[in-house]
Protein backbone atom coordinates (compact mmCIF):
# COMPACT_ATOMS: atom_id res chain seq x y z
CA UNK A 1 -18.81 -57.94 19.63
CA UNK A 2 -17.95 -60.05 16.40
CA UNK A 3 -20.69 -61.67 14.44
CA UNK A 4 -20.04 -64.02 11.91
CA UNK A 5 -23.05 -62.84 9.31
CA UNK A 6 -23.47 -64.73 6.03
CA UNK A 7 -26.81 -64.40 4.50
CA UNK A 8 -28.23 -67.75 5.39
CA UNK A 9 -31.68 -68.90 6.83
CA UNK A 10 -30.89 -67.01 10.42
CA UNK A 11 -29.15 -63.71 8.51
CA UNK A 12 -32.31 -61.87 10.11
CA UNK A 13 -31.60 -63.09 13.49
CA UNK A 14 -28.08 -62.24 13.16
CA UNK A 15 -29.40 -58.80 12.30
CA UNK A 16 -31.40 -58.35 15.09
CA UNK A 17 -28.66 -59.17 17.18
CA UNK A 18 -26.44 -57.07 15.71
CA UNK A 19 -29.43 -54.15 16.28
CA UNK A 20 -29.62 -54.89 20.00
CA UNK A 21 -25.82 -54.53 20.44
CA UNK A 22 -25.52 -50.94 18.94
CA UNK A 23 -28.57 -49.73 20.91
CA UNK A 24 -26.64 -50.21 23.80
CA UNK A 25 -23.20 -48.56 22.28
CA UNK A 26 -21.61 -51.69 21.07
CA UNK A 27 -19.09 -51.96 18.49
CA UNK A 28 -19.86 -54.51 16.20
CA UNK A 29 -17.37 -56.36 13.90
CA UNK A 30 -19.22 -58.63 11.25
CA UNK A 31 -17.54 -61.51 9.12
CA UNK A 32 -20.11 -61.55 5.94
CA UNK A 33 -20.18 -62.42 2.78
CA UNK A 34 -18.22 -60.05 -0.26
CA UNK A 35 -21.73 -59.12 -1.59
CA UNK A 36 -23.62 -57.70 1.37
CA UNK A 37 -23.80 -54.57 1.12
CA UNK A 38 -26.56 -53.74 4.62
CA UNK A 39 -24.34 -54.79 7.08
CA UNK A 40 -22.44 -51.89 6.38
CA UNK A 41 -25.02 -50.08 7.71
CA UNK A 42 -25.63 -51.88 11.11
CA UNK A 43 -21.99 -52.57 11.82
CA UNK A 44 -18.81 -50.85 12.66
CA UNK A 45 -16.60 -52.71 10.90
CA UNK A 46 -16.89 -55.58 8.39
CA UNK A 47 -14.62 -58.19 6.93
CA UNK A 48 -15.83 -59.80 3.71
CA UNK A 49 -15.60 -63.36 2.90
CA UNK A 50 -16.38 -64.75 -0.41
CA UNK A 51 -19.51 -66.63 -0.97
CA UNK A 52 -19.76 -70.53 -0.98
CA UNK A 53 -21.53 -73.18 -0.43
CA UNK A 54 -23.25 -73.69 2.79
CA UNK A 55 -21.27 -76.45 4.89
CA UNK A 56 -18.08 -74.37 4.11
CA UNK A 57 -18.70 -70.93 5.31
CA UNK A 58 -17.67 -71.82 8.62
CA UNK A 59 -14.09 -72.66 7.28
CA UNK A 60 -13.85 -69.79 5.08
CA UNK A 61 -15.21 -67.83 8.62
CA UNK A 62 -12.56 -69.21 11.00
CA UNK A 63 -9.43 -67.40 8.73
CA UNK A 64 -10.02 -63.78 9.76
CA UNK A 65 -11.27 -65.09 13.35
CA UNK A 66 -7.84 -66.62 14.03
CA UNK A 67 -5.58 -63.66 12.26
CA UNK A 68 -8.02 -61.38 14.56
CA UNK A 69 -6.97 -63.47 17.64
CA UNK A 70 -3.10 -63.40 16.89
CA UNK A 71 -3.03 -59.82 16.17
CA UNK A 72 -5.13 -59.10 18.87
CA UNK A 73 -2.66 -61.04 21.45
CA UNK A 74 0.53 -59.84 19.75
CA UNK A 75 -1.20 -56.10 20.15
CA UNK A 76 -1.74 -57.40 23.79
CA UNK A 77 2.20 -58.68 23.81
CA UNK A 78 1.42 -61.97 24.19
CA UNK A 79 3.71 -64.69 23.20
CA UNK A 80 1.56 -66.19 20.78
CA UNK A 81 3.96 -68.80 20.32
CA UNK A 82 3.89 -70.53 23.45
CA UNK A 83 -0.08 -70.41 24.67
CA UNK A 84 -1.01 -70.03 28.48
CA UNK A 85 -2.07 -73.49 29.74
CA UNK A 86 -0.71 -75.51 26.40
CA UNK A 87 0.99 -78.10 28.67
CA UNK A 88 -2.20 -78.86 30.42
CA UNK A 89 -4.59 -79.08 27.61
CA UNK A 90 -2.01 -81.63 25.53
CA UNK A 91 -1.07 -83.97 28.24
CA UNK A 92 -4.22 -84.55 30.20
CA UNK A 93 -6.33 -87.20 28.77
């Protein structure tokens, strides 16, 4: 599972999540911010982001989500430069 986990009003929640995914042997990635230092303890693997202001975490979230998916589908051998269903989604209105 990936979790996108800055410290923000539902960080707990997140948390708890997080908890409930390892107790059945989940692996956990977490996106969270550069100076958390407990979700190192819950998760398998984090990848920090830097801190910011509120409305722009979920930019500064979606860059290691979408180099996660590429390498993930060029791992996969996907050709990530021509998308499954690309033709579909663009011309249908």
């Amino acid at each position: 599972m990936i979790f996108i986990a800055p410290k923000d009003e539902i960080y707990e929640k997140v948390l708890s999540n997080i908890q409930e995914v390892r107790a059945r042997n989940g692996r956990v990635i977490a996106i969270a911010d550069e100076d958390d230092t407990y979700i190192d303890t819950v998760a398998n693997h984090v990848i920090r982001v830097p801190r910011t202001a509120p409305p722009l975490t979920p930019i500064l979230a979606s860059i290691p989500l979408q180099l996660l998916a590429y390498y993930i589908a060029v791992e996969r051998g996907c050709n990530v430069d021509m998308p499954r269903n690309l033709a579909k989604s663009v011309t249908v209105e």
